[in-house]
N, C-alpha and C. Protein backbone atom coordinates (compact mmCIF):
# COMPACT_ATOMS: atom_id res chain seq x y z
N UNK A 1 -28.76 57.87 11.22
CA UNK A 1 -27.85 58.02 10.11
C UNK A 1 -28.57 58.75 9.00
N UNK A 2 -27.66 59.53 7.72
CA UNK A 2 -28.13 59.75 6.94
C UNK A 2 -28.69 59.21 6.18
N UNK A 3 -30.31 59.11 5.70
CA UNK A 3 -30.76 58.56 4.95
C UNK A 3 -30.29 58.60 3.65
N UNK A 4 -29.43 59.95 3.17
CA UNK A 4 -29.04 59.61 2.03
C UNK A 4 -27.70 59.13 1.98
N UNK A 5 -27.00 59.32 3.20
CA UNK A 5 -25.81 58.50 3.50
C UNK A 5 -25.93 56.96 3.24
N UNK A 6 -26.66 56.25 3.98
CA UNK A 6 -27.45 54.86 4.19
C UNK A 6 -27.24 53.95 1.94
N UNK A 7 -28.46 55.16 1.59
CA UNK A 7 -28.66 54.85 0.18
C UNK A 7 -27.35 54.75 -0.43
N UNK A 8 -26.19 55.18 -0.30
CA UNK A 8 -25.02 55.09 -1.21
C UNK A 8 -23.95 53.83 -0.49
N UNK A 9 -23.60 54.28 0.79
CA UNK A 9 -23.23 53.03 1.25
C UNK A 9 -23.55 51.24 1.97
N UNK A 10 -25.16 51.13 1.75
CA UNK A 10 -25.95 49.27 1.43
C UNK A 10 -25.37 49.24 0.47
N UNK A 11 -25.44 49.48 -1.04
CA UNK A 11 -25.05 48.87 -2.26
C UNK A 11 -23.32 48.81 -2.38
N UNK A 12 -22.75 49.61 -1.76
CA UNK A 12 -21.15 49.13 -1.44
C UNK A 12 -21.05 48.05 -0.11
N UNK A 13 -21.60 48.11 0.59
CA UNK A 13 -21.01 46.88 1.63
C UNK A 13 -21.87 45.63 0.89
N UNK A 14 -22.92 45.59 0.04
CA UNK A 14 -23.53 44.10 -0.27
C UNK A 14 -22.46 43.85 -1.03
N UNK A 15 -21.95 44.39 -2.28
CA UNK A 15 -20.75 44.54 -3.29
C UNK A 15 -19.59 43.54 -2.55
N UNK A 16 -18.84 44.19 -1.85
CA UNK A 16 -18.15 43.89 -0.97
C UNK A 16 -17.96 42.87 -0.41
N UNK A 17 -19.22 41.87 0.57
CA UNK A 17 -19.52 41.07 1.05
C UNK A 17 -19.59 39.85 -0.02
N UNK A 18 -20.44 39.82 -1.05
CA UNK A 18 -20.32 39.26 -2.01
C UNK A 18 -19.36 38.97 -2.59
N UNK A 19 -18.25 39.87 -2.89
CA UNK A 19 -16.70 39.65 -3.44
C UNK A 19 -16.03 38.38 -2.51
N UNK A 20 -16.52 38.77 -0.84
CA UNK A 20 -15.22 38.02 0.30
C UNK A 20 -15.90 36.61 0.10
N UNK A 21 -17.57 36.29 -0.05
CA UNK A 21 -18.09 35.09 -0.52
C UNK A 21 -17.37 34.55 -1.31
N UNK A 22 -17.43 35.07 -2.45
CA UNK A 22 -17.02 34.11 -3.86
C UNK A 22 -15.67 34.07 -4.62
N UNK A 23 -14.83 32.79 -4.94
CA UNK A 23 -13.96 33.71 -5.26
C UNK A 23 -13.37 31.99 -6.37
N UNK A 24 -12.52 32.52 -7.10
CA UNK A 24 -12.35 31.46 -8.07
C UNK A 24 -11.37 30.70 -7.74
N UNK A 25 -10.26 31.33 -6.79
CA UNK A 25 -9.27 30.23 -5.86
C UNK A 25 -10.12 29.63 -4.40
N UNK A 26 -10.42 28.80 -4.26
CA UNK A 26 -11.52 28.53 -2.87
C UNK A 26 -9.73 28.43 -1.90
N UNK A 27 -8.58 28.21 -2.03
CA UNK A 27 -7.10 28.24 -1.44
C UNK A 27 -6.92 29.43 -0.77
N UNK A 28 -7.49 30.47 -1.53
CA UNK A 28 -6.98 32.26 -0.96
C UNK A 28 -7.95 31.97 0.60
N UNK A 29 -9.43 31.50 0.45
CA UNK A 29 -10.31 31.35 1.52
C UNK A 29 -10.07 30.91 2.73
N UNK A 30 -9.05 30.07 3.01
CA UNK A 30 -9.13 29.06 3.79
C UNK A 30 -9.36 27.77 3.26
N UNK A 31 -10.08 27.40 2.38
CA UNK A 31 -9.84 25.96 2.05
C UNK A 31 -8.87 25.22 1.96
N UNK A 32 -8.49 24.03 2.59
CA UNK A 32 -7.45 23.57 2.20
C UNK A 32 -7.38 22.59 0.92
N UNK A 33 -6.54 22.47 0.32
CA UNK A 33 -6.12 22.11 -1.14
C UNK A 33 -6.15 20.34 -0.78
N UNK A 34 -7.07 19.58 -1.58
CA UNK A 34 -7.25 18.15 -1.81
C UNK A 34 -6.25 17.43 -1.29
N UNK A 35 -6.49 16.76 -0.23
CA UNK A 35 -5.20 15.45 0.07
C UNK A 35 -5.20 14.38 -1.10
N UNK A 36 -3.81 13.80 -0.75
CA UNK A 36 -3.92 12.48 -1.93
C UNK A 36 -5.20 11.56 -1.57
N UNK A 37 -5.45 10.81 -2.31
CA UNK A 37 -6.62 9.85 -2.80
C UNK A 37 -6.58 8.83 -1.81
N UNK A 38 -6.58 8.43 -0.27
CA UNK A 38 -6.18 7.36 -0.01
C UNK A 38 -6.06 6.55 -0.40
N UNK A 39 -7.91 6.23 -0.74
CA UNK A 39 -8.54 4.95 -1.43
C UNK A 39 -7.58 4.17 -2.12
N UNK A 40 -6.96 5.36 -3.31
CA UNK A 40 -6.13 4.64 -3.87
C UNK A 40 -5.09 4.20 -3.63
N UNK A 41 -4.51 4.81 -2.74
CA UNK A 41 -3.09 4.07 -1.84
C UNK A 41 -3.49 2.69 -1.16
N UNK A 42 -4.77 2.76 -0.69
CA UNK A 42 -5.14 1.22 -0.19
C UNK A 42 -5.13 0.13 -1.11
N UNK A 43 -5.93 0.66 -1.94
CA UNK A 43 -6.63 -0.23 -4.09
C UNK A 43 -5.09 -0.94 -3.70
N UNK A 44 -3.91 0.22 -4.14
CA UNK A 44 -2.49 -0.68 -4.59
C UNK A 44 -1.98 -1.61 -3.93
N UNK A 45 -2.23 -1.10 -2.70
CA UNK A 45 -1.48 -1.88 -1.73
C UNK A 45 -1.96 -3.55 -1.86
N UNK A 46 -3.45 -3.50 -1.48
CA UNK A 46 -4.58 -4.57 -1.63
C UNK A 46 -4.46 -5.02 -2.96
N UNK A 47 -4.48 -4.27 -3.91
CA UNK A 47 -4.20 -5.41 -5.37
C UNK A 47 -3.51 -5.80 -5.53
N UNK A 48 -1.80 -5.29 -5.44
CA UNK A 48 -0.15 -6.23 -5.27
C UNK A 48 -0.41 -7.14 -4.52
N UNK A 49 -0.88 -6.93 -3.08
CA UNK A 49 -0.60 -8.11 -2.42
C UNK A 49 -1.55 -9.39 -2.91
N UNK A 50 -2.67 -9.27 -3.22
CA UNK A 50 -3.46 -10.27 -3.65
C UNK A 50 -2.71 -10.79 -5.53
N UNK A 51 -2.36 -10.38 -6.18
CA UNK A 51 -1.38 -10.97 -7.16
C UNK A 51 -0.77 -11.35 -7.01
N UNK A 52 0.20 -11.31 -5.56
CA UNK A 52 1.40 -12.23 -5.36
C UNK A 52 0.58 -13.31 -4.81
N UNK A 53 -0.10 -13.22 -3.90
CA UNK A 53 -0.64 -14.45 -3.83
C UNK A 53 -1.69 -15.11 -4.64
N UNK A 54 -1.89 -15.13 -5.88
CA UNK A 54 -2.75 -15.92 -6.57
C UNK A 54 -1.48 -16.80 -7.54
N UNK A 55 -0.35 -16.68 -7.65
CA UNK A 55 0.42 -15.68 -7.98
C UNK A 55 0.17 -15.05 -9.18
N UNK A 56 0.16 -13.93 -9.40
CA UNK A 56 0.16 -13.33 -11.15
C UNK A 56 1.29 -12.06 -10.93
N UNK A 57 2.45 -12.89 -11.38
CA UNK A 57 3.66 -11.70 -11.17
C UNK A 57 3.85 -10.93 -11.92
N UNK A 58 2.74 -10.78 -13.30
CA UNK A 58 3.35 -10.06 -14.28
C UNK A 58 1.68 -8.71 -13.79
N UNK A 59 0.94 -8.78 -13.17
CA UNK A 59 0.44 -8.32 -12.41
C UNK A 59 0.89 -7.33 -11.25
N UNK A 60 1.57 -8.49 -10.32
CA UNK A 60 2.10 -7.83 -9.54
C UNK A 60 3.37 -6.77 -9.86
N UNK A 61 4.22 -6.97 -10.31
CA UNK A 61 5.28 -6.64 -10.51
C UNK A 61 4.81 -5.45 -11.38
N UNK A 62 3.50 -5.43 -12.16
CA UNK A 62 2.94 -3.73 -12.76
C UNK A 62 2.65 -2.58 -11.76
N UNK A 63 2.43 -3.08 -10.60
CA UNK A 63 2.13 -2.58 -9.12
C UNK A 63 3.29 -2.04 -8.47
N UNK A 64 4.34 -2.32 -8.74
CA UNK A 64 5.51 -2.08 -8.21
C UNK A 64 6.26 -0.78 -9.02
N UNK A 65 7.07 -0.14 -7.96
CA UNK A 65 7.80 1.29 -8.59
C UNK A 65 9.54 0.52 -9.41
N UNK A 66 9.74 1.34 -10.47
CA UNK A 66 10.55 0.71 -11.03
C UNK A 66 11.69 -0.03 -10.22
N UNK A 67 12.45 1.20 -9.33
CA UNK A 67 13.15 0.37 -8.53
C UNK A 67 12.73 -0.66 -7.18
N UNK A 68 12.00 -1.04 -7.26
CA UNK A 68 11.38 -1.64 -6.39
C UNK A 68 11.32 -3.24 -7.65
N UNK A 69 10.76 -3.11 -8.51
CA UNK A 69 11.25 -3.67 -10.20
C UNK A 69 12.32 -4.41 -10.45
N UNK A 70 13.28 -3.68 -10.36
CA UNK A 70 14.61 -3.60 -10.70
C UNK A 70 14.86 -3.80 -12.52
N UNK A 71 14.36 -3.49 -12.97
CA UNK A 71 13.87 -3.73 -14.25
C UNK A 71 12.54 -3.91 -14.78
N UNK A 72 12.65 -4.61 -15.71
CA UNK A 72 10.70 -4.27 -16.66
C UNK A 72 9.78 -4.83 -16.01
N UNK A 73 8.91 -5.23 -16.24
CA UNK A 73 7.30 -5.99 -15.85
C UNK A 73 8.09 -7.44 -15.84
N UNK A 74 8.50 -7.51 -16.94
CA UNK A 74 8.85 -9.02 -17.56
C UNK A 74 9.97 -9.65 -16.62
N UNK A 75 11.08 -9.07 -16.48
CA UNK A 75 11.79 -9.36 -16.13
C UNK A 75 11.94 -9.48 -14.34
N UNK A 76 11.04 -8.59 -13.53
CA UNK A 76 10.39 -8.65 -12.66
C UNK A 76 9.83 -10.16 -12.14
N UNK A 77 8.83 -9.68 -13.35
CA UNK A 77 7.59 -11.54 -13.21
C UNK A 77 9.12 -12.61 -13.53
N UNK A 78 9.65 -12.36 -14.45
CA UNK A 78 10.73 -14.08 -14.41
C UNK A 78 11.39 -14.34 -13.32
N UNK A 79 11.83 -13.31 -12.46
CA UNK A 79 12.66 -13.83 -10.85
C UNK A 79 11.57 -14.36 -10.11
N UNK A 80 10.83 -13.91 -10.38
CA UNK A 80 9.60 -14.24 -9.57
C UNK A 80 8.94 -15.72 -9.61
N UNK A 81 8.77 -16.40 -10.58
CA UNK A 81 8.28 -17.16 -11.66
C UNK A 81 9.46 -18.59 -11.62
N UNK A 82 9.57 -19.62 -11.16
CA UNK A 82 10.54 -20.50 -11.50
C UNK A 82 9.32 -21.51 -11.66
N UNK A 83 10.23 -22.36 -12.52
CA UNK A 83 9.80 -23.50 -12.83
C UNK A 83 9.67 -24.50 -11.65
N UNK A 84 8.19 -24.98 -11.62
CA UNK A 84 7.98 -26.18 -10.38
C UNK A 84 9.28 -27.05 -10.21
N UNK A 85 9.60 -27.63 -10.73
CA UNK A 85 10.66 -28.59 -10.58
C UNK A 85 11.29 -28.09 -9.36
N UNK A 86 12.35 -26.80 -10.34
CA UNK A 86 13.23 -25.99 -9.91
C UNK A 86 12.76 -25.61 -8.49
N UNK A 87 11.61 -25.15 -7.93
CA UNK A 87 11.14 -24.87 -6.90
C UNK A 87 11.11 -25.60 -6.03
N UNK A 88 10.80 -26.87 -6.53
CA UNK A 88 10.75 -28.57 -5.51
C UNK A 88 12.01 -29.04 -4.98
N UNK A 89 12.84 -28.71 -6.22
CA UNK A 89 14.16 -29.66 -5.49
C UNK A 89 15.19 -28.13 -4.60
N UNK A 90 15.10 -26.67 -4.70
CA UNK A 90 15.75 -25.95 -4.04
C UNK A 90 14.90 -25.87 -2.78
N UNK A 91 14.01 -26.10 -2.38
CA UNK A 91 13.12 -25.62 -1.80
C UNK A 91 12.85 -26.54 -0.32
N UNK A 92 13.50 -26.80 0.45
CA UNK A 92 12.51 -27.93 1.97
C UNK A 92 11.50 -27.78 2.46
N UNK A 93 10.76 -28.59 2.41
CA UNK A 93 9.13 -28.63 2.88
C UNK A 93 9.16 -27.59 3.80
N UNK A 94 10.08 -27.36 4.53
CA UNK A 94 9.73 -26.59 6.11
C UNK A 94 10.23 -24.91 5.37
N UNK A 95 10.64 -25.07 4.42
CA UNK A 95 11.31 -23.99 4.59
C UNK A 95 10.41 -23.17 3.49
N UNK A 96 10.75 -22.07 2.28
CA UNK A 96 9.65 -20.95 1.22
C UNK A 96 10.76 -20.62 0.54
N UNK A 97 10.43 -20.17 -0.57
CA UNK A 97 11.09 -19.38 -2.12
C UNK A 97 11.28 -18.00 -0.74
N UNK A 98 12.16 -17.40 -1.51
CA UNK A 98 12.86 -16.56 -0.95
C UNK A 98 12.80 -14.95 -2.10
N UNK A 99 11.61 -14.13 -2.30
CA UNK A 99 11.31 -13.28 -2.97
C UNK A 99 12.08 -12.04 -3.43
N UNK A 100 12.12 -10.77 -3.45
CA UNK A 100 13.10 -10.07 -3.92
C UNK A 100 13.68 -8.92 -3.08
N UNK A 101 12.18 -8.90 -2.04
CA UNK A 101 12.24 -8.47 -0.63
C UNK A 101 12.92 -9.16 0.68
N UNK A 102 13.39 -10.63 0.36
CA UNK A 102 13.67 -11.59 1.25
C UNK A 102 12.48 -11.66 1.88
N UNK A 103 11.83 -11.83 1.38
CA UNK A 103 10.28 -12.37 2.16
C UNK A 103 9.96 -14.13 2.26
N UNK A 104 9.23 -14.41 2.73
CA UNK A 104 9.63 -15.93 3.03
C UNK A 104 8.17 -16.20 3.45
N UNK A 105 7.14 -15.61 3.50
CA UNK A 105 6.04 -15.89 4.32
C UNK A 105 4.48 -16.31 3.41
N UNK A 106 4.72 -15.85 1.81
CA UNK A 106 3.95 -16.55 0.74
C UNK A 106 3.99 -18.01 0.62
N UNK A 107 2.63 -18.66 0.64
CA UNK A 107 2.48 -19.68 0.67
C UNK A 107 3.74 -20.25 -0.42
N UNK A 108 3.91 -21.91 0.01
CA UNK A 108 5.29 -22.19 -1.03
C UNK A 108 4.82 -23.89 -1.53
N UNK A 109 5.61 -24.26 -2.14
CA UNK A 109 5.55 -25.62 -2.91
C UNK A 109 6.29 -26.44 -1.90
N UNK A 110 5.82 -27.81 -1.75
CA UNK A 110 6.08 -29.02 -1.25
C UNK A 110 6.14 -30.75 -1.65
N UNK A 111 6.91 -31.16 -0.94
CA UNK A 111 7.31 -32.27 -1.83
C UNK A 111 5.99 -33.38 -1.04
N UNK A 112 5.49 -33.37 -0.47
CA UNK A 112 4.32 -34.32 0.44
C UNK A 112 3.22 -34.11 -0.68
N UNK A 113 2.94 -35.31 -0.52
CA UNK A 113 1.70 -35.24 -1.42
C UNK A 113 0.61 -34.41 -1.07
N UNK A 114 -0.54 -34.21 -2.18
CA UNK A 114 -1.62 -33.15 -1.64
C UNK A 114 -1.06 -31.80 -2.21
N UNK A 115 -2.35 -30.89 -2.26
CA UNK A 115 -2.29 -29.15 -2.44
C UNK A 115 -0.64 -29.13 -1.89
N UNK A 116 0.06 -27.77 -3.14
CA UNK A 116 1.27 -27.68 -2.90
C UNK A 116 1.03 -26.44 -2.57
N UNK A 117 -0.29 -25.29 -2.33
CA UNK A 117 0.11 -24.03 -1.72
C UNK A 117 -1.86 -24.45 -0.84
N UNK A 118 -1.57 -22.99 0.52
CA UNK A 118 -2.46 -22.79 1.16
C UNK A 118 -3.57 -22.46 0.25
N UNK A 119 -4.49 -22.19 1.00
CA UNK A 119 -5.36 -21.44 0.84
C UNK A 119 -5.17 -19.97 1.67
N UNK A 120 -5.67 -19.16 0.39
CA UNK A 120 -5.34 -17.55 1.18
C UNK A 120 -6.96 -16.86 1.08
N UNK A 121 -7.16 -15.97 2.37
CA UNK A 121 -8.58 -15.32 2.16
C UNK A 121 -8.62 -14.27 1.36
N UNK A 122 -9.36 -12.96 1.26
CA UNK A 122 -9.41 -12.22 0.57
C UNK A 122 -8.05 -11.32 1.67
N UNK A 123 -8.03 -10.13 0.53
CA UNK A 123 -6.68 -9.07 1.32
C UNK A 123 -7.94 -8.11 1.78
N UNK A 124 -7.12 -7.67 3.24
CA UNK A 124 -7.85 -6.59 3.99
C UNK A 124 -7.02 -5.72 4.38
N UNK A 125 -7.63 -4.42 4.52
CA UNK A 125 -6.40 -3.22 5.00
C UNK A 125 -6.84 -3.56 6.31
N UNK A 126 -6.10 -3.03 7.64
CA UNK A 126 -6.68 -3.18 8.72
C UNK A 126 -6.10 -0.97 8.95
N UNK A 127 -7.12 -0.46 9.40
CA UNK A 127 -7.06 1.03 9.79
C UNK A 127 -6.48 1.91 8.64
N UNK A 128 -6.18 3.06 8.88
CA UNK A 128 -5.54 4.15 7.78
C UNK A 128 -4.67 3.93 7.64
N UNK A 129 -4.47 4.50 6.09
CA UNK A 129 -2.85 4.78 5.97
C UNK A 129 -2.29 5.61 6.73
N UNK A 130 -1.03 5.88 7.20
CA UNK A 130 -0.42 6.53 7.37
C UNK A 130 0.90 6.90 7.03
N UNK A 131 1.59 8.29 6.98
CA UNK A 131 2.57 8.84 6.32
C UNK A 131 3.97 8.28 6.74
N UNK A 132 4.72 8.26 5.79
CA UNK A 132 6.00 7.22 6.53
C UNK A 132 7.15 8.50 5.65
N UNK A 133 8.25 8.51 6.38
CA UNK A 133 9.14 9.32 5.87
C UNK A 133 9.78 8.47 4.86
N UNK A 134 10.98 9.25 4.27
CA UNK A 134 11.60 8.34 3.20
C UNK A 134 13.07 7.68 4.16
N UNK A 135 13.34 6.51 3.67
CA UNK A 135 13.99 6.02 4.12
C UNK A 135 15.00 5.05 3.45
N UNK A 136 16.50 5.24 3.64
CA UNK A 136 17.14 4.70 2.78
C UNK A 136 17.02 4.91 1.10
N UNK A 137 16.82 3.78 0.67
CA UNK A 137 16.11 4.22 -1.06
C UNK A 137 14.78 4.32 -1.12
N UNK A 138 14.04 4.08 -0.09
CA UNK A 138 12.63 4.37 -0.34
C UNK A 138 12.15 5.96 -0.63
N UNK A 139 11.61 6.43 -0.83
CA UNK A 139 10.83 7.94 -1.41
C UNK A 139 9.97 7.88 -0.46
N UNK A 140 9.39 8.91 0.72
CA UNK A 140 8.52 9.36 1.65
C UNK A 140 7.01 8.61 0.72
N UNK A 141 6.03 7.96 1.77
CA UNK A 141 4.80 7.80 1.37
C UNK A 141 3.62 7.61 1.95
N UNK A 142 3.36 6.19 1.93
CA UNK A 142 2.52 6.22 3.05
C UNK A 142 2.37 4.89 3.22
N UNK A 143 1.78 4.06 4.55
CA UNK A 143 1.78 2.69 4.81
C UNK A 143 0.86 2.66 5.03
N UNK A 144 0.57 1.32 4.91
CA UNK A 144 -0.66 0.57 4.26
C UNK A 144 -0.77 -0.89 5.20
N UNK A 145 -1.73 -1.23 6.27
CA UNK A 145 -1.14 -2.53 6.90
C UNK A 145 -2.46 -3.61 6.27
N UNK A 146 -2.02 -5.15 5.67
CA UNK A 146 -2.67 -5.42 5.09
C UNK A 146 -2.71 -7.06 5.95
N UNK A 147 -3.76 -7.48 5.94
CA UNK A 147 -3.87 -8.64 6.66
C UNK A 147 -4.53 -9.72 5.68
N UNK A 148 -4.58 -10.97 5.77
CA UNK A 148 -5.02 -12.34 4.96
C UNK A 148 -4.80 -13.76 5.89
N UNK A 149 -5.58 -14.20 5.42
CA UNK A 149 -5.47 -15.59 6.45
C UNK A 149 -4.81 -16.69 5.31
N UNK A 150 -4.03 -17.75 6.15
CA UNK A 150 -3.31 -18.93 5.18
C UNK A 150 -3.29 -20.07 6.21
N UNK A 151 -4.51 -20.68 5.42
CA UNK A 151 -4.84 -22.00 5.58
C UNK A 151 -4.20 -23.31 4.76
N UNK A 152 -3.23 -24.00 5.86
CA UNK A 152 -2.73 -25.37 5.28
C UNK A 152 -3.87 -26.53 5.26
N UNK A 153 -3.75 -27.45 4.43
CA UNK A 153 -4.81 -28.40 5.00
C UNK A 153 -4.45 -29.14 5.95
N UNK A 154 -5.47 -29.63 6.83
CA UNK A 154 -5.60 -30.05 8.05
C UNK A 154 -4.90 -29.17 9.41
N UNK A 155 -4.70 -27.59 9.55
CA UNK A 155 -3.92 -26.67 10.15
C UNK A 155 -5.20 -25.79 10.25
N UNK A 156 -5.32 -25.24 11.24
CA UNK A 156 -5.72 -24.17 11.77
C UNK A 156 -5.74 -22.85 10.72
N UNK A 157 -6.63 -22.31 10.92
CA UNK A 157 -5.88 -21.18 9.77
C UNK A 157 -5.37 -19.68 10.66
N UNK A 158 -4.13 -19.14 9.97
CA UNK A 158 -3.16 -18.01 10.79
C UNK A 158 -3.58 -17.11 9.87
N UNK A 159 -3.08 -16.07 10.72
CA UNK A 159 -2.94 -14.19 9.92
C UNK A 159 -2.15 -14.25 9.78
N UNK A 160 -1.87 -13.25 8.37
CA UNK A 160 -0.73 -12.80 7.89
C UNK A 160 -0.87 -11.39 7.51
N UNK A 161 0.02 -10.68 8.49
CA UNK A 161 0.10 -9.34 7.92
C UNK A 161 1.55 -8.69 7.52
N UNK A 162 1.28 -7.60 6.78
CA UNK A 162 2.50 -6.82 5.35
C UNK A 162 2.08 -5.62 6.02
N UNK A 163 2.94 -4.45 6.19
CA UNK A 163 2.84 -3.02 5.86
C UNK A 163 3.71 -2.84 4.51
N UNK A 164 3.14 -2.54 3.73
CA UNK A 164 2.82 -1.66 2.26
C UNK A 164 3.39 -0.28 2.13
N UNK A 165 4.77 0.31 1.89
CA UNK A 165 5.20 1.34 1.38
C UNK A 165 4.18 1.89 0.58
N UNK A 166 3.42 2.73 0.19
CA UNK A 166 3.26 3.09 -1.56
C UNK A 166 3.43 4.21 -1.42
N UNK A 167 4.15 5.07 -3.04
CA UNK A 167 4.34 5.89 -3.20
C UNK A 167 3.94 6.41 -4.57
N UNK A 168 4.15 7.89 -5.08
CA UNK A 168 3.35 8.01 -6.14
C UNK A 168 4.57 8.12 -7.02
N UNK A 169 4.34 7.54 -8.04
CA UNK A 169 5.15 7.51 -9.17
C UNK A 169 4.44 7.47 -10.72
N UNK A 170 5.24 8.92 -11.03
CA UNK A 170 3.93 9.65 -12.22
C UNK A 170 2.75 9.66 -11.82
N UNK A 171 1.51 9.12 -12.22
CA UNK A 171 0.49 9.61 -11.97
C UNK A 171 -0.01 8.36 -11.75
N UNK A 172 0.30 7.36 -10.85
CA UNK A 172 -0.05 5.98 -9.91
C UNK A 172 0.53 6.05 -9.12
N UNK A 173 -0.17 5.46 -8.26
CA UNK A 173 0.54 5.12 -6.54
C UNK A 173 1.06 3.48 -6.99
N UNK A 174 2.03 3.50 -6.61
CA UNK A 174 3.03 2.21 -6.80
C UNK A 174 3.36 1.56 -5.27
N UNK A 175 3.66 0.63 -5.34
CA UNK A 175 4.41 -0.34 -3.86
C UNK A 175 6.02 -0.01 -4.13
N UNK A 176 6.85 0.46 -3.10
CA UNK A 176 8.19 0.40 -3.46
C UNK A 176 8.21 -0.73 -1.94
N UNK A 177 7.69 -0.62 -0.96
CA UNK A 177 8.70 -1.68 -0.06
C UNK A 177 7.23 -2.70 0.63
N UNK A 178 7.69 -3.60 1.17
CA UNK A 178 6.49 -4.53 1.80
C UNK A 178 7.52 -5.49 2.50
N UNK A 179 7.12 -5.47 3.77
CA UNK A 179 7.92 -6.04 5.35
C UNK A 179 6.78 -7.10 5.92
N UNK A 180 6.98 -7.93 6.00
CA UNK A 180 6.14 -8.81 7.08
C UNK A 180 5.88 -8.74 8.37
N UNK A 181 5.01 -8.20 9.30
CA UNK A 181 4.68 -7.88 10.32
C UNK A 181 4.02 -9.11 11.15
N UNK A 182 5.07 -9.49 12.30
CA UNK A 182 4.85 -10.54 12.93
C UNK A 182 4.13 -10.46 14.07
N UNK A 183 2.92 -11.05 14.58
CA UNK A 183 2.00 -10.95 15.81
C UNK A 183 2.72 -9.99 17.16
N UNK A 184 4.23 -10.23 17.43
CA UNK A 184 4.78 -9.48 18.23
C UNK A 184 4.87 -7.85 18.18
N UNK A 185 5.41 -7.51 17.28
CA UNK A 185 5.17 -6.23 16.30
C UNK A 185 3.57 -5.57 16.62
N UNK A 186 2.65 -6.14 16.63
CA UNK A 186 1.34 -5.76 16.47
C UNK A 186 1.48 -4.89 18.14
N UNK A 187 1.76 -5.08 18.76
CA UNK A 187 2.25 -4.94 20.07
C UNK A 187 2.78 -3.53 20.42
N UNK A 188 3.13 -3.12 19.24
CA UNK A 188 4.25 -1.70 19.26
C UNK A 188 2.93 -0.66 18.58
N UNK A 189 3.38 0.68 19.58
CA UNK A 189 2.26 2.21 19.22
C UNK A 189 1.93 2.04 17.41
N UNK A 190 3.31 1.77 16.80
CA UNK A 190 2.67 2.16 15.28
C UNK A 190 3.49 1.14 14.45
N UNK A 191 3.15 -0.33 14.26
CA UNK A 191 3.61 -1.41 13.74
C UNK A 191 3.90 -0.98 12.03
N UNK A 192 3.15 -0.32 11.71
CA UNK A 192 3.55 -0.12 10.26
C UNK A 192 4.50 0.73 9.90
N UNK A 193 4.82 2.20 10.73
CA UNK A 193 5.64 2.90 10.68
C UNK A 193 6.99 2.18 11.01
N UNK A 194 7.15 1.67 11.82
CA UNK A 194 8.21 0.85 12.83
C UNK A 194 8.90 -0.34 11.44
N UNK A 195 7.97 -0.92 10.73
CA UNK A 195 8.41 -2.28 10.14
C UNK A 195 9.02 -1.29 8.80
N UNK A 196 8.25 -0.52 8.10
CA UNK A 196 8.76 0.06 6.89
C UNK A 196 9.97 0.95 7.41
N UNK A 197 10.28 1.23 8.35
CA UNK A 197 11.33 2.60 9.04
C UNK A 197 12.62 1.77 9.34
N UNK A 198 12.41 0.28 10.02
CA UNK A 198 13.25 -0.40 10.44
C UNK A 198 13.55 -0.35 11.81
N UNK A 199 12.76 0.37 12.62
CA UNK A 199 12.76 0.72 14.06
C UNK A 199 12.10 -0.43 15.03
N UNK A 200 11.64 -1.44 14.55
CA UNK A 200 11.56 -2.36 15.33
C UNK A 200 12.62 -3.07 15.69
């Protein structure tokens, strides 16, 4: 090649090369653009559910998407929230308070003497989230399967597992739905998709 050919075109192809390196959109490159935060889709899931069971509804119910809410924080935590009494005499030993989800599976109050709720372990996610379409009034998000043990006294202690809707609302991931997932269920290709979808 021309040596003086050579001298004019190195300093255009380094130029060049350098440009396709660097560039201030890393998107134009091939990079792909940040997924959501899981972590934090798990955090929510795992902190609602552990507020309902300690209970702290005015907690929980901050965790929750408005309609999922159905109104304020406050008013949330008061459906939530009855007076012992009130709880004792609607309530049969065999049977649970009846939540806003129709959920039935939070430890409940009893008329037998002794501790009137279990003992619950810490909340655990069990595997990834995964993406759930939207469904009915729910908003597309992602599920969350969350497991805890509930120990009666003198009883064995059982699992209890929830798949966890959350979705993002403004700039938090919120809970809009939470289904109780029964040992049978565990059984099926994708128990969390299935329980939040209604396909079980």
């Amino acid at each position: 090649m021309n040596p003086r050919l050579t001298r004019l075109l190195v300093p255009l192809l380094l130029t060049a090369a350098g440009a396709a390196g660097c560039s201030d959109n890393p998107g134009k490159t091939g990079t792909p653009a940040p997924g959501p935060d899981l972590a934090a889709v798990v955090a929510a899931a795992r902190d609602h559910q552990a507020a309902a069971l300690e209970p702290d509804w005015t907690r929980a119910c901050g965790l929750r998407t408005e309609r999922l809410r159905r109104g304020s924080v406050k008013d949330c935590a008061d459906r939530n929230t009855a007076p012992t009494a009130a709880k004792e005499s609607a309530v049969p030993p065999t049977g649970g308070p009846v939540y806003d989800d129709g959920s039935t599976a939070l430890p409940q109050p009893s008329r037998t003497p002794g501790p009137d709720r279990a003992d619950t372990g810490p909340v655990r996610s069990e595997g990834d989230p995964v993406a759930v379409p939207a469904q009915g009034d729910h908003p597309a998000g992602y599920g969350v399967l969350l497991s805890y043990t509930v120990t009666w006294p003198g009883k064995p202690a059982s699992i209890s597992r929830r798949a966890v809707r959350v979705v993002r609302e403004g700039d938090a991931w919120r809970v809009d739905q939470y289904e109780t997932v029964q040992p049978s269920d565990m059984a099926h290709s994708d128990p969390v998709r299935d329980a939040l979808t209604g396909r079980r």
